[in-house]
PDB file of N, CA and C in Angstrom:
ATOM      1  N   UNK A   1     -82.703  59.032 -40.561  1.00  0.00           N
ATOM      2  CA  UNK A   1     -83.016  59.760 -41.758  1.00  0.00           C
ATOM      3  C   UNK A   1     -83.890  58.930 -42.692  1.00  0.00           C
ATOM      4  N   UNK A   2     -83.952  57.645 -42.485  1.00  0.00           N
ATOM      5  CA  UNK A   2     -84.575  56.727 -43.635  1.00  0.00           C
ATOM      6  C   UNK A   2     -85.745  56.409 -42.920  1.00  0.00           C
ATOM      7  N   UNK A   3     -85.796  56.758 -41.709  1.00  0.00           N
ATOM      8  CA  UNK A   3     -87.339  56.743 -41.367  1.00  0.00           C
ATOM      9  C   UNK A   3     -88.310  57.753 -41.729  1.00  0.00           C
ATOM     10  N   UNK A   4     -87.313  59.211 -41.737  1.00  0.00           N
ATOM     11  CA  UNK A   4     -88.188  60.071 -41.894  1.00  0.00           C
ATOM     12  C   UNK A   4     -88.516  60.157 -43.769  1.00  0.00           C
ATOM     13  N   UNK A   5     -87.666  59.715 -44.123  1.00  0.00           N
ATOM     14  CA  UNK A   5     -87.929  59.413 -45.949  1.00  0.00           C
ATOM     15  C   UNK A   5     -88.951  58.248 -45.900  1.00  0.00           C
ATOM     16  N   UNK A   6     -89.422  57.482 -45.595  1.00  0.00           N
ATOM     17  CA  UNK A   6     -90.181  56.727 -45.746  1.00  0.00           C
ATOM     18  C   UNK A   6     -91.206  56.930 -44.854  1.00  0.00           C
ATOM     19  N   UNK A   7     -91.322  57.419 -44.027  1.00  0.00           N
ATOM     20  CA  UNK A   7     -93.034  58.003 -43.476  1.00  0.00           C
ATOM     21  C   UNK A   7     -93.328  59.222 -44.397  1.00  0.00           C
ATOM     22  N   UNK A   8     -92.489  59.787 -45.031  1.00  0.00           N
ATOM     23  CA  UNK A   8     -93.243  61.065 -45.976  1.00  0.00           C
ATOM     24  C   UNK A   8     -93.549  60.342 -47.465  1.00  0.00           C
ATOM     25  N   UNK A   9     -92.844  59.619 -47.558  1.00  0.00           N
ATOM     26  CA  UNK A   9     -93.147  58.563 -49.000  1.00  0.00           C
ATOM     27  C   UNK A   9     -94.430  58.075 -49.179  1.00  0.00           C
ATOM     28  N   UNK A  10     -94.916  57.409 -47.827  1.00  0.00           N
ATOM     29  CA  UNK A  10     -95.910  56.975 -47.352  1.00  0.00           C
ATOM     30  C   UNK A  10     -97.075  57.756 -47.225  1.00  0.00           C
ATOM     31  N   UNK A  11     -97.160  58.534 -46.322  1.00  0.00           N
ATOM     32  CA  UNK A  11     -97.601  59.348 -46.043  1.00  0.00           C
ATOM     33  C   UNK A  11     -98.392  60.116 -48.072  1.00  0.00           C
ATOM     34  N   UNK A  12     -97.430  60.509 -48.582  1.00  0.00           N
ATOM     35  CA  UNK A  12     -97.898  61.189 -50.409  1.00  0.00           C
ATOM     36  C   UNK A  12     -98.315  60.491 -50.869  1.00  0.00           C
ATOM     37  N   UNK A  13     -98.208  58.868 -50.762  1.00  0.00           N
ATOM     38  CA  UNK A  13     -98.707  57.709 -51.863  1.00  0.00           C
ATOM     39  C   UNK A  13    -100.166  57.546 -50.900  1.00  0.00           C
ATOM     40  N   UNK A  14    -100.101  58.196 -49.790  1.00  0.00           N
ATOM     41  CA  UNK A  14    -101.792  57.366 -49.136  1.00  0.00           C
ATOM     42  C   UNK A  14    -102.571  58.930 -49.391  1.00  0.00           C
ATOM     43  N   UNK A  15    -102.318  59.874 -49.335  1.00  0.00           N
ATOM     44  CA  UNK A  15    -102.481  61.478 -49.838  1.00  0.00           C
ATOM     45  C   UNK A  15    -103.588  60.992 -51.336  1.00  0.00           C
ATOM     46  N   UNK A  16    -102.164  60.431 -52.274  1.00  0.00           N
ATOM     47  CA  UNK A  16    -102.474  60.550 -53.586  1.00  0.00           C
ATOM     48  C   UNK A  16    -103.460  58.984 -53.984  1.00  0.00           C
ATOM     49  N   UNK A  17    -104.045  58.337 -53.204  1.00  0.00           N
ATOM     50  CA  UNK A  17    -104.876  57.311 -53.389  1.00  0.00           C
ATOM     51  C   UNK A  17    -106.256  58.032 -52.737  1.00  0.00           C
ATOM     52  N   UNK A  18    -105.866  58.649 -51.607  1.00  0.00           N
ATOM     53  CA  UNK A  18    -107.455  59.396 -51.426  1.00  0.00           C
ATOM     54  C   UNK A  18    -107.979  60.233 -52.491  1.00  0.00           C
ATOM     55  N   UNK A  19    -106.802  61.197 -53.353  1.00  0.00           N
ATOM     56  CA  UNK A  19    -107.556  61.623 -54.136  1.00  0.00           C
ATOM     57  C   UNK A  19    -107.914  61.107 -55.608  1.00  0.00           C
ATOM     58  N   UNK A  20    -108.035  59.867 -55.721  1.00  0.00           N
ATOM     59  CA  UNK A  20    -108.395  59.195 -56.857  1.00  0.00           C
ATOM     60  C   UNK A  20    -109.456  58.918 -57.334  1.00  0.00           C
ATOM     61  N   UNK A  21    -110.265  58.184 -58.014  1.00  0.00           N
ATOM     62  CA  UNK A  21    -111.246  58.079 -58.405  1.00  0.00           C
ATOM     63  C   UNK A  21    -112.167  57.630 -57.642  1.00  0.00           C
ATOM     64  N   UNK A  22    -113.611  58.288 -57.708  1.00  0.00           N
ATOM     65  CA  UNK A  22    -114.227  58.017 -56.399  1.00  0.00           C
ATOM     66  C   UNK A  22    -114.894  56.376 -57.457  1.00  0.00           C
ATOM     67  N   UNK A  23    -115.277  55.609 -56.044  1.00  0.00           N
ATOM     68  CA  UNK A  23    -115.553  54.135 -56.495  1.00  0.00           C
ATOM     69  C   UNK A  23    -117.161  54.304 -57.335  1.00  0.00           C
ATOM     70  N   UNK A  24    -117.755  53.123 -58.263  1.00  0.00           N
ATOM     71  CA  UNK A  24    -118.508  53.276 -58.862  1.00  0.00           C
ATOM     72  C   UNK A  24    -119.927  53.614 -58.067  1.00  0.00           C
ATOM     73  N   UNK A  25    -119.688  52.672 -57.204  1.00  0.00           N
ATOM     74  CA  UNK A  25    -120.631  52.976 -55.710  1.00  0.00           C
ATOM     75  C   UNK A  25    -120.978  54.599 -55.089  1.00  0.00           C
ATOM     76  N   UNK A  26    -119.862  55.116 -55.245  1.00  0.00           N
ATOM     77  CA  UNK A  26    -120.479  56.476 -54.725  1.00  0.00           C
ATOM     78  C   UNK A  26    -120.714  57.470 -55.506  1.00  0.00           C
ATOM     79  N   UNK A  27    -120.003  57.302 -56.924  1.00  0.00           N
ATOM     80  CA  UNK A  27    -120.194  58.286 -57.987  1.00  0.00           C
ATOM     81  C   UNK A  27    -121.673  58.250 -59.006  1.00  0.00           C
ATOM     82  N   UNK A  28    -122.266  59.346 -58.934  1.00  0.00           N
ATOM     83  CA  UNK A  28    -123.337  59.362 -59.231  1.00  0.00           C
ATOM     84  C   UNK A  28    -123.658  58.623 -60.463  1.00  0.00           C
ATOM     85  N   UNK A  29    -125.030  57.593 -60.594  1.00  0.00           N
ATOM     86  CA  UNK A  29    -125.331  56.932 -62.109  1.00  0.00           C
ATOM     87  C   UNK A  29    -126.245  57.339 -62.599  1.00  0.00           C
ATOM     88  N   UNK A  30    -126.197  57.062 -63.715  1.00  0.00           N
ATOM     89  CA  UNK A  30    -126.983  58.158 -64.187  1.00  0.00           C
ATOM     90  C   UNK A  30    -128.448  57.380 -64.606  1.00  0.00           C
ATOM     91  N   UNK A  31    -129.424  57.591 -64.801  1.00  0.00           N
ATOM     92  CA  UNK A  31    -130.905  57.569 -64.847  1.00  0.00           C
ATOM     93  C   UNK A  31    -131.013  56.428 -65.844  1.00  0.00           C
ATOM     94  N   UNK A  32    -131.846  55.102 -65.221  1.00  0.00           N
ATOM     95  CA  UNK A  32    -131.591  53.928 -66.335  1.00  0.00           C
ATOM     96  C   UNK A  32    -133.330  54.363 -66.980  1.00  0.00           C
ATOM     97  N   UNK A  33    -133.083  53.881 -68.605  1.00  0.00           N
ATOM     98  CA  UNK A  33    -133.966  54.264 -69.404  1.00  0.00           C
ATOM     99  C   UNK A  33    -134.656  52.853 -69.373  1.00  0.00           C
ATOM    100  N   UNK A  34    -136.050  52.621 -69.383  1.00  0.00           N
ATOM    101  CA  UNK A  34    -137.082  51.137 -69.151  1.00  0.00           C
ATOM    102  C   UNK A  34    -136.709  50.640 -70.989  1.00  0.00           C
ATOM    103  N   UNK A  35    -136.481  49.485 -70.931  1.00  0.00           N
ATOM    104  CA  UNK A  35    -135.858  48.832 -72.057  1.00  0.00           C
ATOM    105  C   UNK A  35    -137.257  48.571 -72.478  1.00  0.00           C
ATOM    106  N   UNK A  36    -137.687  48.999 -74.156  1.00  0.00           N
ATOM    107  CA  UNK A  36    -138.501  49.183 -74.525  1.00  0.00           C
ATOM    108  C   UNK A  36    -138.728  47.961 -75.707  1.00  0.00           C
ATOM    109  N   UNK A  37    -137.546  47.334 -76.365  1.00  0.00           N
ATOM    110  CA  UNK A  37    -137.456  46.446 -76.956  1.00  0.00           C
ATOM    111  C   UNK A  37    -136.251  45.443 -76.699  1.00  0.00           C
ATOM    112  N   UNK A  38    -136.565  44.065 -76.994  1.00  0.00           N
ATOM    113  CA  UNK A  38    -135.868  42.557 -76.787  1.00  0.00           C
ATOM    114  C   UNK A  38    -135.345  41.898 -77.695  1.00  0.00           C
ATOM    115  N   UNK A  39    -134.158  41.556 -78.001  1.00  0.00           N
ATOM    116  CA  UNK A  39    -134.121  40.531 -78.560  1.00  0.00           C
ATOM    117  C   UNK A  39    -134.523  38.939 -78.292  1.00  0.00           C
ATOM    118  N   UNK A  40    -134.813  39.243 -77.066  1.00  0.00           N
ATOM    119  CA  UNK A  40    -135.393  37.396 -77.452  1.00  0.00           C
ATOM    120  C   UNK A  40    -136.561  36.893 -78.286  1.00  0.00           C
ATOM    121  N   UNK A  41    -136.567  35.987 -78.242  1.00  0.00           N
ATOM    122  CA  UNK A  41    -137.622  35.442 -79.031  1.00  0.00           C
ATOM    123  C   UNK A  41    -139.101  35.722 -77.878  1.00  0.00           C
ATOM    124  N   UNK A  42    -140.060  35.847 -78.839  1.00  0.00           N
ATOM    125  CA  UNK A  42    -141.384  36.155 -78.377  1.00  0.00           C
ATOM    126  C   UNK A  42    -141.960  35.230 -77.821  1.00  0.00           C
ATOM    127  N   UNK A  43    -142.454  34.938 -76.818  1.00  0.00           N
ATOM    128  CA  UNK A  43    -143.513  33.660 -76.407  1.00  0.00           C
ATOM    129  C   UNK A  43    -144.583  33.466 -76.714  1.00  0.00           C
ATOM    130  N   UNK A  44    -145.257  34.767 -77.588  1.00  0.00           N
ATOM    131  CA  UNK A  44    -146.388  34.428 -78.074  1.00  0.00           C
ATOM    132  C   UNK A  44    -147.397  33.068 -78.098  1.00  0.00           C
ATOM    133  N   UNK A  45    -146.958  32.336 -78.642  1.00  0.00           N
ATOM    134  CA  UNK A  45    -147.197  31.285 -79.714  1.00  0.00           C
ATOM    135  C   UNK A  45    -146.812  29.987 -79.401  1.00  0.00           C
ATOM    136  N   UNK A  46    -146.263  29.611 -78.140  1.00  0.00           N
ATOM    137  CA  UNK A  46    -145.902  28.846 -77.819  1.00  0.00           C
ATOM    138  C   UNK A  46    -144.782  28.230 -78.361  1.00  0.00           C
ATOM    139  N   UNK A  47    -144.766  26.695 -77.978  1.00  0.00           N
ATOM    140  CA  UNK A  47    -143.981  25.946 -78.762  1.00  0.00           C
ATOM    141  C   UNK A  47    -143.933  25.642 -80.362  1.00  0.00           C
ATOM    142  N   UNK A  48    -144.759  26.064 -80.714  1.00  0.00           N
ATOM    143  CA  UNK A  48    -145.118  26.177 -82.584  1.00  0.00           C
ATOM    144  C   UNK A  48    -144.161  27.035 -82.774  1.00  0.00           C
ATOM    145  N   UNK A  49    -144.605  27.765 -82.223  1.00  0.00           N
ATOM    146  CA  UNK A  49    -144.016  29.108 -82.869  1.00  0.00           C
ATOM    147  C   UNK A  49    -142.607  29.492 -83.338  1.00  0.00           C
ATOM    148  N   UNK A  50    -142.074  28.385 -82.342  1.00  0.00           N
ATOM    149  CA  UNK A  50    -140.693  29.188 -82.153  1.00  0.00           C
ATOM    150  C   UNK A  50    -139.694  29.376 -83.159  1.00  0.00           C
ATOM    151  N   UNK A  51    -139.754  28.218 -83.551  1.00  0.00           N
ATOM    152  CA  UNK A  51    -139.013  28.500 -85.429  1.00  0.00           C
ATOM    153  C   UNK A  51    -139.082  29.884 -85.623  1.00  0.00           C
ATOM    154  N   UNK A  52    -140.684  30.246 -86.121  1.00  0.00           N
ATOM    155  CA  UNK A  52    -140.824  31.346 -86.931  1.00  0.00           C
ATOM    156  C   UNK A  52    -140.218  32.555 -86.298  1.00  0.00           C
ATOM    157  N   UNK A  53    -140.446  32.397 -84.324  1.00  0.00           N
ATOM    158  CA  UNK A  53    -139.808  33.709 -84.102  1.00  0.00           C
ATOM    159  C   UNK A  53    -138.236  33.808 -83.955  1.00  0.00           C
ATOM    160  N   UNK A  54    -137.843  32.458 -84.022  1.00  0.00           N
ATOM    161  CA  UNK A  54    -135.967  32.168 -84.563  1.00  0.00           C
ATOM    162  C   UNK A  54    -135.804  33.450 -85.513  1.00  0.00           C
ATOM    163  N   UNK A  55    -136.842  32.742 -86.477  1.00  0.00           N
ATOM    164  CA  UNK A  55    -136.215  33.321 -88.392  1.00  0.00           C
ATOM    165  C   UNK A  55    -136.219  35.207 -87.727  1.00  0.00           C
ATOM    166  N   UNK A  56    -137.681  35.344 -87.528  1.00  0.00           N
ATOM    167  CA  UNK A  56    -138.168  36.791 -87.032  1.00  0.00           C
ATOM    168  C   UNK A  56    -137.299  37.390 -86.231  1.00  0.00           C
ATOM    169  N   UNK A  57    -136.239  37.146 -85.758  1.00  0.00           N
ATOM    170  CA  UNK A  57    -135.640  38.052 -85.317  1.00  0.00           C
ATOM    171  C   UNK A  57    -134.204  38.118 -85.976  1.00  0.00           C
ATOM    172  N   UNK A  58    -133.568  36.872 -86.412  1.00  0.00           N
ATOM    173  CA  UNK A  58    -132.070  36.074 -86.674  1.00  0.00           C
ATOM    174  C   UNK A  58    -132.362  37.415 -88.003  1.00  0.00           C
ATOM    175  N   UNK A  59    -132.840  36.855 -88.930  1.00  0.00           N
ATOM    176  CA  UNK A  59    -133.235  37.757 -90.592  1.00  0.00           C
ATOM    177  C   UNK A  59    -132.863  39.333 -90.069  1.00  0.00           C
ATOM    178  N   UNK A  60    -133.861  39.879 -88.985  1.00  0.00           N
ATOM    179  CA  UNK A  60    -133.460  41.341 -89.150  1.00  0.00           C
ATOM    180  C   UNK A  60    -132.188  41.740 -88.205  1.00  0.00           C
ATOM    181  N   UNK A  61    -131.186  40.526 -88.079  1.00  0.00           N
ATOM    182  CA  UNK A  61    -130.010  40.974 -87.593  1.00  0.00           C
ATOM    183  C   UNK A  61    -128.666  40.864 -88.736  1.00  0.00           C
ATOM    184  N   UNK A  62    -129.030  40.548 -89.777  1.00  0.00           N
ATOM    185  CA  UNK A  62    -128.223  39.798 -90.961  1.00  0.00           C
ATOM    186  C   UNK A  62    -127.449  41.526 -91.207  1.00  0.00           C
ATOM    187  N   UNK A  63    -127.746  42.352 -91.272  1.00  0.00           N
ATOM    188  CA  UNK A  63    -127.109  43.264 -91.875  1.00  0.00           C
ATOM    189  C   UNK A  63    -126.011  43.908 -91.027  1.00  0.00           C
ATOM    190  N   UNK A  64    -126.497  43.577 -89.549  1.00  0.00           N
ATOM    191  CA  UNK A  64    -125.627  43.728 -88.378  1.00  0.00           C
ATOM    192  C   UNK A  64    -124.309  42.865 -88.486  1.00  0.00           C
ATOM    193  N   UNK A  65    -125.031  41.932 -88.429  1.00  0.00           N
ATOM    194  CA  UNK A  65    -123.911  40.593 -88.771  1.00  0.00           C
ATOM    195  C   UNK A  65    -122.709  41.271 -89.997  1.00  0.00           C
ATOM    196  N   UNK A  66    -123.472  41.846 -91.161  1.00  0.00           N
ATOM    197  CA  UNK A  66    -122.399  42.134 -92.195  1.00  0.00           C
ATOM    198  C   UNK A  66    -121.557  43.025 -92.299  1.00  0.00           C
ATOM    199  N   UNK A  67    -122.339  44.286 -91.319  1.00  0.00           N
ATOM    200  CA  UNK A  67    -121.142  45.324 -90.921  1.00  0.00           C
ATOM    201  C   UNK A  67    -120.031  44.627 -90.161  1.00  0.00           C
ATOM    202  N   UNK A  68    -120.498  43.977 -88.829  1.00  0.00           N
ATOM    203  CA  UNK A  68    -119.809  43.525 -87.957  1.00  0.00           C
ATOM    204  C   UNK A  68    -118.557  42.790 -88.643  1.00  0.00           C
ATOM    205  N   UNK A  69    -118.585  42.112 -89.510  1.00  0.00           N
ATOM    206  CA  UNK A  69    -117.941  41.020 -90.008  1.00  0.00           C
ATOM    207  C   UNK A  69    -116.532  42.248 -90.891  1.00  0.00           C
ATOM    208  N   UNK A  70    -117.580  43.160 -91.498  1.00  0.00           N
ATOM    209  CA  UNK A  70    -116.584  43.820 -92.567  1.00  0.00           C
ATOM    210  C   UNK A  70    -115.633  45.024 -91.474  1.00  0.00           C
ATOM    211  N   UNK A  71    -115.974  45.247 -90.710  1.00  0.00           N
ATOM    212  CA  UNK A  71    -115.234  45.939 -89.790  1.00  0.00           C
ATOM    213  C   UNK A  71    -114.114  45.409 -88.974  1.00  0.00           C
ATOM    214  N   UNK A  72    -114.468  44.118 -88.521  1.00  0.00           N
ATOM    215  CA  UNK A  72    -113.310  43.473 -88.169  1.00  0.00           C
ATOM    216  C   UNK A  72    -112.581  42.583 -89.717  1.00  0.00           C
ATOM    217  N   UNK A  73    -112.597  42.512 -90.620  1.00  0.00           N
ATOM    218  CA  UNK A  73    -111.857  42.218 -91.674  1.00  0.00           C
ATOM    219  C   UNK A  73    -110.879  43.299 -91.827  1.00  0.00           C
ATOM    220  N   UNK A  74    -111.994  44.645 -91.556  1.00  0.00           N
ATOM    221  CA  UNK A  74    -111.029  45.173 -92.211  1.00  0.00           C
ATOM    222  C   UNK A  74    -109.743  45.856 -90.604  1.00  0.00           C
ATOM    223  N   UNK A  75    -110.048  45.706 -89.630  1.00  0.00           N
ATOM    224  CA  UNK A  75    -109.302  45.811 -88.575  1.00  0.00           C
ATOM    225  C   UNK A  75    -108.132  44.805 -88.606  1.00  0.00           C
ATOM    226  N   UNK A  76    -108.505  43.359 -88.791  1.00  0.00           N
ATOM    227  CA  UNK A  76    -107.472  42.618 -89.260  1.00  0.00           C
ATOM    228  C   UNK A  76    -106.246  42.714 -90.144  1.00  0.00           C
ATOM    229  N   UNK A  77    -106.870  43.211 -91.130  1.00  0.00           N
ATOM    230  CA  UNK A  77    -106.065  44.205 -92.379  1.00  0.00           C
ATOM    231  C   UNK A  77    -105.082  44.878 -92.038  1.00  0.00           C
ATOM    232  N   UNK A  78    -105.493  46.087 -91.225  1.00  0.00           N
ATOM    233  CA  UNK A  78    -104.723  47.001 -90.803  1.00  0.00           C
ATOM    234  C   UNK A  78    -103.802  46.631 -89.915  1.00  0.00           C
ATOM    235  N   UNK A  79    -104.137  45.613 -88.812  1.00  0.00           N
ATOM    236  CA  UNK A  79    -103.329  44.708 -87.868  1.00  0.00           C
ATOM    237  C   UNK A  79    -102.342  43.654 -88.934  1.00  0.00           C
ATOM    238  N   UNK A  80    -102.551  43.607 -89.583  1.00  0.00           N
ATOM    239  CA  UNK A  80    -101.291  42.739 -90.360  1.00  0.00           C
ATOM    240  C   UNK A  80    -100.652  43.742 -91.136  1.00  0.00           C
ATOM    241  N   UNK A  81    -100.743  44.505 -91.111  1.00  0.00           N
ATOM    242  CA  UNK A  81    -100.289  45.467 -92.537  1.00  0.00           C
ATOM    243  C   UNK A  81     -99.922  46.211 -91.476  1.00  0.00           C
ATOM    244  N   UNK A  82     -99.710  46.691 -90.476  1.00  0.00           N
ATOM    245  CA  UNK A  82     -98.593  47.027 -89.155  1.00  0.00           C
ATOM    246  C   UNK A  82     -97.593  46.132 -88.507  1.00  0.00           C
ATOM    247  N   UNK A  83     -98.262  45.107 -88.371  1.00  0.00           N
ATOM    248  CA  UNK A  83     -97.419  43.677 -87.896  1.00  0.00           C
ATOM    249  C   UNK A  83     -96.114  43.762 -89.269  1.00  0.00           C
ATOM    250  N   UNK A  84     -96.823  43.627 -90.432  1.00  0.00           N
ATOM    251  CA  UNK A  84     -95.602  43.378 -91.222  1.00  0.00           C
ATOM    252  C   UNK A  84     -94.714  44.499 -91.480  1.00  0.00           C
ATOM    253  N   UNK A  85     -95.198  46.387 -91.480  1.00  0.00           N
ATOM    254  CA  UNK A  85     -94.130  47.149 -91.184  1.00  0.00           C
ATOM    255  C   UNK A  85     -93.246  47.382 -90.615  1.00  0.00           C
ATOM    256  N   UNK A  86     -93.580  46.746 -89.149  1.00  0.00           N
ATOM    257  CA  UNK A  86     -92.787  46.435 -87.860  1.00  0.00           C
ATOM    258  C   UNK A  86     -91.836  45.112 -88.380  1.00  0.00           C
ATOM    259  N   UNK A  87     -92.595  44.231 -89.087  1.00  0.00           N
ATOM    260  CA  UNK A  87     -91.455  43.025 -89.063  1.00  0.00           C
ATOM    261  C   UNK A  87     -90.096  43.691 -90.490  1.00  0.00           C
ATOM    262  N   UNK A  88     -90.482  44.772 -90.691  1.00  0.00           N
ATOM    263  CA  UNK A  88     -89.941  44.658 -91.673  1.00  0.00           C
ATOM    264  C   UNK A  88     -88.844  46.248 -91.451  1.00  0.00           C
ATOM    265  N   UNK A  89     -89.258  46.763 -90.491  1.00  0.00           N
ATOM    266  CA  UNK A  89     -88.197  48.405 -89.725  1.00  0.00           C
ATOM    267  C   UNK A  89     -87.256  46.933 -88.827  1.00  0.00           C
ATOM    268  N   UNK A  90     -87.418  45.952 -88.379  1.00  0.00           N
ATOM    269  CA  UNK A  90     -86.101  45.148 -87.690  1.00  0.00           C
ATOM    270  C   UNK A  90     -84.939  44.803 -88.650  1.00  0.00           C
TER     271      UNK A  90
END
C-alpha cells in the first residue's frame, strides 16, 4: 500500500513541476531597444579632458542622488517606526 502512495505522490509532484514556469530560455523576450545614451564618461578629449567629463556627467546626477537618498531616509523611518511597534505589541 505504501508503494502505491508514493508512486502517485511522485508521480503529482513531477505532473506539477512540468507545469511550472517555462525557463527564461524558452519564454519569449521581448525586443531589446539600441541604448541611445551612456553614462560613461566621453572620450572625446582624451586624457585632458577627463576631469571635465567627471564634473559633466557626476553634476547632472546630483538630483538623482537627492531623491535617492530622501527615499531611503524616509524607508528607514518607516522601518524603525514598525520595528519599534512590534517591540512594543511584546
Amino acid at each position: 500500500m505504501n508503494f502505491y502512495k508514493t508512486t502517485i505522490t511522485v508521480l503529482f509532484f513531477c505532473g506539477l513541476a512540468a507545469c511550472g514556469k517555462q525557463s527564461p530560455t524558452t519564454a519569449a523576450s521581448p525586443a531589446t531597444d539600441p541604448v541611445t545614451s551612456s553614462t560613461a564618461p566621453m572620450q572625446s578629449g582624451g586624457i585632458l579632458s577627463a576631469p571635465a567629463d567627471y564634473v559633466k556627467n557626476t553634476v547632472g546626477q546630483v538630483d538623482k542622488a537627492k531623491e535617492a537618498k530622501a527615499l531611503y531616509e524616509k524607508t528607514e523611518k518607516e522601518r524603525m517606526n514598525d520595528l519599534d511597534q512590534t517591540a512594543d505589541g511584546n
